[in-house]
N, C-alpha and C. Protein backbone atom coordinates (compact mmCIF):
# COMPACT_ATOMS: atom_id res chain seq x y z
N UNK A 1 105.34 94.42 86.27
CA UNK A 1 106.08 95.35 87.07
C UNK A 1 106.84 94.59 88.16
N UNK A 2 108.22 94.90 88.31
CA UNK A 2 108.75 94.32 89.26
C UNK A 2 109.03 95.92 90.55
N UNK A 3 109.76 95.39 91.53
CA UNK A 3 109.96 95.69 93.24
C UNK A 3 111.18 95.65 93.52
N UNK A 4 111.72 96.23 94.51
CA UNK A 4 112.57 95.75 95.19
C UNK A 4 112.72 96.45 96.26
N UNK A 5 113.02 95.46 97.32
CA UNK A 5 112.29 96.04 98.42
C UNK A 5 113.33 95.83 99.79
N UNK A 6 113.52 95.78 100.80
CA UNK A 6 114.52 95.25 101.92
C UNK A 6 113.23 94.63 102.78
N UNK A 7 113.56 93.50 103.52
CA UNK A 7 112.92 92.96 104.40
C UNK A 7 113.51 93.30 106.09
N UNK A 8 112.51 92.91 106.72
CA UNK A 8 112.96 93.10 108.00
C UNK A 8 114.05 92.90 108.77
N UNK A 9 114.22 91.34 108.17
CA UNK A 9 115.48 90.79 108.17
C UNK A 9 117.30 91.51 107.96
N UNK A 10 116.67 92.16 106.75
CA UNK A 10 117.77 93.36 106.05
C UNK A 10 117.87 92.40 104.57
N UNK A 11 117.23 91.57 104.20
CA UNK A 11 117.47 90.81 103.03
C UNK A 11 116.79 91.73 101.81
N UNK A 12 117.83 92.18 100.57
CA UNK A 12 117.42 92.79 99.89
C UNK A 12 116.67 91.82 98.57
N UNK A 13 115.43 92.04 98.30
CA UNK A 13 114.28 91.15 97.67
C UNK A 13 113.92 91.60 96.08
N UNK A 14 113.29 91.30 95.29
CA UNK A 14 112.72 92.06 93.97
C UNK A 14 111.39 90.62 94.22
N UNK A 15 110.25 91.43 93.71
CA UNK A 15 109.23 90.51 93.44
C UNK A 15 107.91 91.64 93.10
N UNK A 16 106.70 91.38 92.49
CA UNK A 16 105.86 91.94 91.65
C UNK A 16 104.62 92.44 92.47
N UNK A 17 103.78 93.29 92.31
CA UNK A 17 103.27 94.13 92.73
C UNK A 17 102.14 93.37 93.73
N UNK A 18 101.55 92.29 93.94
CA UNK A 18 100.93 91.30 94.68
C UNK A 18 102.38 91.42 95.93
N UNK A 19 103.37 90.73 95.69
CA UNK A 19 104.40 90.71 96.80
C UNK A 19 104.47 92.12 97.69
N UNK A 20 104.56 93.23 97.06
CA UNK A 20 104.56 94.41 98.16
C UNK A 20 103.05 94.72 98.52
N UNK A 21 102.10 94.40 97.78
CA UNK A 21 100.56 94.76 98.11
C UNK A 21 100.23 94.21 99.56
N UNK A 22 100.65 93.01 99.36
CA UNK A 22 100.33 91.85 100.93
C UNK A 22 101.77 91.91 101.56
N UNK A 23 102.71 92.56 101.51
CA UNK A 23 103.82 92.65 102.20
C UNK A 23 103.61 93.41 103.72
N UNK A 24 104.48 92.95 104.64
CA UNK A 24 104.29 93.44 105.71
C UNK A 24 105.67 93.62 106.33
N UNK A 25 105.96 94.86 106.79
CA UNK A 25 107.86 94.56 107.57
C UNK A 25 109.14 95.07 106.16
N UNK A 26 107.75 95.85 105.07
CA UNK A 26 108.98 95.81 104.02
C UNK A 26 109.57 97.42 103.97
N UNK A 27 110.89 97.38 103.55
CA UNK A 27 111.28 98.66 103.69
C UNK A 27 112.42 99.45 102.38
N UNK A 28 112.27 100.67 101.81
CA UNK A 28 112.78 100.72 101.01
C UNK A 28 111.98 100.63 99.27
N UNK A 29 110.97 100.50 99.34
CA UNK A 29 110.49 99.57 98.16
C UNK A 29 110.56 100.59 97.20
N UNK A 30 110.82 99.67 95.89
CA UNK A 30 110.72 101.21 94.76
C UNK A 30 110.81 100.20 93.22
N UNK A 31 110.44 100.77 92.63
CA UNK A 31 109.44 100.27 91.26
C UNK A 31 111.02 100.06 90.30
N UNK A 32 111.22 98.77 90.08
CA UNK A 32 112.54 98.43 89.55
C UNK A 32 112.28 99.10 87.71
N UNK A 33 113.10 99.92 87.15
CA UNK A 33 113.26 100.17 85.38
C UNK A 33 111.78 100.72 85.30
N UNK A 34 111.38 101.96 86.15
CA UNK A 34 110.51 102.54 86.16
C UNK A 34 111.08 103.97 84.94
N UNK A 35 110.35 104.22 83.93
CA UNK A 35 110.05 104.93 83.16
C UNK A 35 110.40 106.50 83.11
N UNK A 36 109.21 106.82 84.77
CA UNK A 36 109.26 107.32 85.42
C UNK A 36 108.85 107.63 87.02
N UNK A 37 109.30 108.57 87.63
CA UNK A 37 109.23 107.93 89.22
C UNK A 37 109.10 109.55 89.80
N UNK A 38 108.38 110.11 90.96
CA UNK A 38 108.58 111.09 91.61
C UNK A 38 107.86 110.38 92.72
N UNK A 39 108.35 111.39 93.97
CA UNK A 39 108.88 110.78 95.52
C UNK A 39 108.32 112.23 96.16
N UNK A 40 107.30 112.37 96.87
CA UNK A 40 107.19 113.73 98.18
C UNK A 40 106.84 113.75 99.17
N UNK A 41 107.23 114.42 99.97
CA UNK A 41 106.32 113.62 101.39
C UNK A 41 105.61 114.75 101.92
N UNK A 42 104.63 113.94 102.55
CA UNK A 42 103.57 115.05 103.44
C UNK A 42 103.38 114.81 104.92
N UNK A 43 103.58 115.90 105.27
CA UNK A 43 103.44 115.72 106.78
C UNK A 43 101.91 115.88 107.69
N UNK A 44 102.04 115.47 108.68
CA UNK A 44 100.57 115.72 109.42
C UNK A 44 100.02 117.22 109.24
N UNK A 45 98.60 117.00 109.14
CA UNK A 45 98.07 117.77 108.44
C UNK A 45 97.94 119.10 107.19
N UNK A 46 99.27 118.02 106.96
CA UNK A 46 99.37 118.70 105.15
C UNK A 46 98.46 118.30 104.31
N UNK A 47 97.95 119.14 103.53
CA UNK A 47 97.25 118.75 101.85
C UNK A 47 97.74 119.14 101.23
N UNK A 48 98.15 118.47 99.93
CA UNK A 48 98.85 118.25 98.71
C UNK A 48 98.07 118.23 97.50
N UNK A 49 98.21 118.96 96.04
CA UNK A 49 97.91 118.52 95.30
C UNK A 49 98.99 118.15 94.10
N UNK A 50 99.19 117.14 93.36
CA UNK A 50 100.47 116.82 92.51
C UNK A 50 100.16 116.58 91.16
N UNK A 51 100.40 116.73 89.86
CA UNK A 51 100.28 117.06 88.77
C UNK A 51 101.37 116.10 88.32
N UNK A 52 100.91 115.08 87.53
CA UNK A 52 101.87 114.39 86.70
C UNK A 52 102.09 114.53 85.12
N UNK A 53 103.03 114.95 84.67
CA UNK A 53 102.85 115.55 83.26
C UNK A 53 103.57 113.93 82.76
N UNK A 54 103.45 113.86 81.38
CA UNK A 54 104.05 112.88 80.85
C UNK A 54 103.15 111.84 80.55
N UNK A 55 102.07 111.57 81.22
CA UNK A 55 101.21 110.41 81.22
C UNK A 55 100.68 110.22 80.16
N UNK A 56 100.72 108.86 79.66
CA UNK A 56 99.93 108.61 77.99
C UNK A 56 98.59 107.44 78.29
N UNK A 57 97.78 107.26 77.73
CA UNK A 57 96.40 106.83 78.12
C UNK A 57 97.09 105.55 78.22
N UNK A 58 96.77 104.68 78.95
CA UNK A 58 96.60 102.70 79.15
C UNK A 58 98.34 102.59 80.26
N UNK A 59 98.88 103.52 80.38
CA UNK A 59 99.90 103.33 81.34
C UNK A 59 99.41 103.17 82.62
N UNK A 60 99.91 102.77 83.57
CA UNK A 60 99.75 102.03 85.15
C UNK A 60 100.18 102.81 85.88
N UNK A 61 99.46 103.10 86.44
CA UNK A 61 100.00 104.33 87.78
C UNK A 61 100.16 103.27 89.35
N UNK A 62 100.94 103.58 89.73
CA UNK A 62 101.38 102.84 91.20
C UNK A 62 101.29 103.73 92.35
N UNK A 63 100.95 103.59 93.32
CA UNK A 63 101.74 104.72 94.31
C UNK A 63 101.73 103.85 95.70
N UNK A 64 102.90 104.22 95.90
CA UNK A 64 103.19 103.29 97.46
C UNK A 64 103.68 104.19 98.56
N UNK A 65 102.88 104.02 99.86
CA UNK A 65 103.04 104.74 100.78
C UNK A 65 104.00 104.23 101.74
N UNK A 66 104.98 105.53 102.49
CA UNK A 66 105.96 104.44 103.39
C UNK A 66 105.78 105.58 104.74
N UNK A 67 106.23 105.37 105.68
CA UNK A 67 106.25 105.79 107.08
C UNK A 67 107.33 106.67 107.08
N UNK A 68 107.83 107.55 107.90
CA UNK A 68 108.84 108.42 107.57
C UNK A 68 109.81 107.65 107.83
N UNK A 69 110.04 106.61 108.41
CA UNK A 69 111.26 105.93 108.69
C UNK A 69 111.46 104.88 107.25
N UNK A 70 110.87 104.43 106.48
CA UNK A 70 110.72 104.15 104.76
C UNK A 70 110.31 102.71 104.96
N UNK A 71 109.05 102.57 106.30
CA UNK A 71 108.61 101.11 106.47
C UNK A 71 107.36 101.65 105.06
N UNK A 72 106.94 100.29 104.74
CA UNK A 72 105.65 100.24 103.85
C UNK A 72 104.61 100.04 103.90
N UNK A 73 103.68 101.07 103.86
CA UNK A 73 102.52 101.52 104.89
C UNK A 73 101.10 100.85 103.96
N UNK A 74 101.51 100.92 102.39
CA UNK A 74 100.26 101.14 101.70
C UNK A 74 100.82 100.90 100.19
N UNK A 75 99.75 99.77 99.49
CA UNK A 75 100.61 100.22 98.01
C UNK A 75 99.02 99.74 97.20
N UNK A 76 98.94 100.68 95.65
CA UNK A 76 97.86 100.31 94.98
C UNK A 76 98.20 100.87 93.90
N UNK A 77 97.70 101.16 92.82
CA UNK A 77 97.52 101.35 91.43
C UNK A 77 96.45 100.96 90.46
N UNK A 78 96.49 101.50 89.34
CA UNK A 78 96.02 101.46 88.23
C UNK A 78 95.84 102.12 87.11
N UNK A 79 95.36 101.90 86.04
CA UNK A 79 95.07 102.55 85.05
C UNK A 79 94.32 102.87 84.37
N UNK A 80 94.28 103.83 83.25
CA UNK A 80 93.07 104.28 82.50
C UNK A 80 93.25 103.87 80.98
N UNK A 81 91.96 103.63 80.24
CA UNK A 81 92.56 103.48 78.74
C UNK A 81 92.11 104.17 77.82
N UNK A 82 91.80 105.35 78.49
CA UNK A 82 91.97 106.52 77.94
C UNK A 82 91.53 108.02 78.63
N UNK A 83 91.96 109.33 78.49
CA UNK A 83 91.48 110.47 79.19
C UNK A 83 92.26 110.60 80.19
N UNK A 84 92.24 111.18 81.47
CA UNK A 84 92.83 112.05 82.61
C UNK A 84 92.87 110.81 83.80
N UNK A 85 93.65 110.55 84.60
CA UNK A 85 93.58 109.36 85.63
C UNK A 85 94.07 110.33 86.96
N UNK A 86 92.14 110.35 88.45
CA UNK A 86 93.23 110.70 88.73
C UNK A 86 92.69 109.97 90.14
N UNK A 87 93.67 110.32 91.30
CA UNK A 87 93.87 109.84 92.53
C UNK A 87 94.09 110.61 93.89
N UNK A 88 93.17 110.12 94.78
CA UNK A 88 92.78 110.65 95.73
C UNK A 88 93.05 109.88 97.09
N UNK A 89 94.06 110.60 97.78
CA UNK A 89 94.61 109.39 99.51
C UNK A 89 93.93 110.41 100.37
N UNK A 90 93.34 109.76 101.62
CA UNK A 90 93.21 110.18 102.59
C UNK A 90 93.83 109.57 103.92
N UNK A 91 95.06 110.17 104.55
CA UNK A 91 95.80 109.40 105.57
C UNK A 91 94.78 110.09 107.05
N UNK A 92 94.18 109.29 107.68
CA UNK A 92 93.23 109.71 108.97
C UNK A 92 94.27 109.15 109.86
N UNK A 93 93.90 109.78 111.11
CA UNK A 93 95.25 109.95 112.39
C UNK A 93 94.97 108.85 112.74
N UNK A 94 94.16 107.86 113.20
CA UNK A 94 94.15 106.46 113.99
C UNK A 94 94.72 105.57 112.32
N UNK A 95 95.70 105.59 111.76
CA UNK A 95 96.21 105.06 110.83
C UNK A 95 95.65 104.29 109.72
N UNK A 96 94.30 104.34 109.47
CA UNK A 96 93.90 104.27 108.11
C UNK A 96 93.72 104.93 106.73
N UNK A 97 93.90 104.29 105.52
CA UNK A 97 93.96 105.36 104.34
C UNK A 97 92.31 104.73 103.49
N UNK A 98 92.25 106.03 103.21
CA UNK A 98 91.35 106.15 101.99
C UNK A 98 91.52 106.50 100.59
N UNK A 99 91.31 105.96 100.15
CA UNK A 99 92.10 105.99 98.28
C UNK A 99 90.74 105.72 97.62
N UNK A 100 90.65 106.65 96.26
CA UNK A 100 90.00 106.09 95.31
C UNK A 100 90.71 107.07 93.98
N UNK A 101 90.09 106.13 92.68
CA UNK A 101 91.12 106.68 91.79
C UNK A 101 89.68 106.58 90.84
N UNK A 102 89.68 107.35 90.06
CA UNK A 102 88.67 107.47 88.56
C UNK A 102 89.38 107.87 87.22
N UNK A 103 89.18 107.74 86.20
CA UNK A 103 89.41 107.67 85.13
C UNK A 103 88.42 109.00 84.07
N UNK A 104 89.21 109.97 83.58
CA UNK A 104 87.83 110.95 83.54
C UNK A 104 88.14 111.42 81.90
């Protein structure tokens, strides 16, 4: 999987999912010849639930979090190799996330 991303600098970048994982200052980022892609945002103390249709067993799920201004807050993924994949964020107000994902 490739990236591409803007740096702080304003230098526009492409590099692979390790590069935005440990990235810091990056802005813009979005999953280069992605398949498919959906984008929503949630605001303070919103809960969301989102339904991805299309998904076929052993595909890679990504999801990257950005700040409302489109700095890059958070990025992880994975996959299942076979059955329902699903994923769970928790954004807490002193700015940490909680994520876990299962395979069912």
């Amino acid at each position: 999987m490739r990236f591409e991303y803007t740096t702080d600098a304003g230098t526009r970048r492409s590099g692979g999912f390790d590069d935005i994982s440990n990235g810091q200052g990056y802005q813009s980022t979005t999953l280069l010849n992605a398949e498919r892609s959906t984008q929503f945002t949630v605001t303070a103390g919103e809960s969301r639930t989102e339904t991805f249709d299309g998904w076929s067993n052993g595909e890679a799920t990504v999801y990257i979090v950005e700040t409302l201004d489109g700095e890059l807050f958070y990025a992880n993924g994975g996959h299942c190799d076979g059955g329902d994949h699903t994923f769970f964020l928790r954004f807490r107000a002193y700015g940490s996330i909680l994520s876990s994902s299962q395979c069912l």
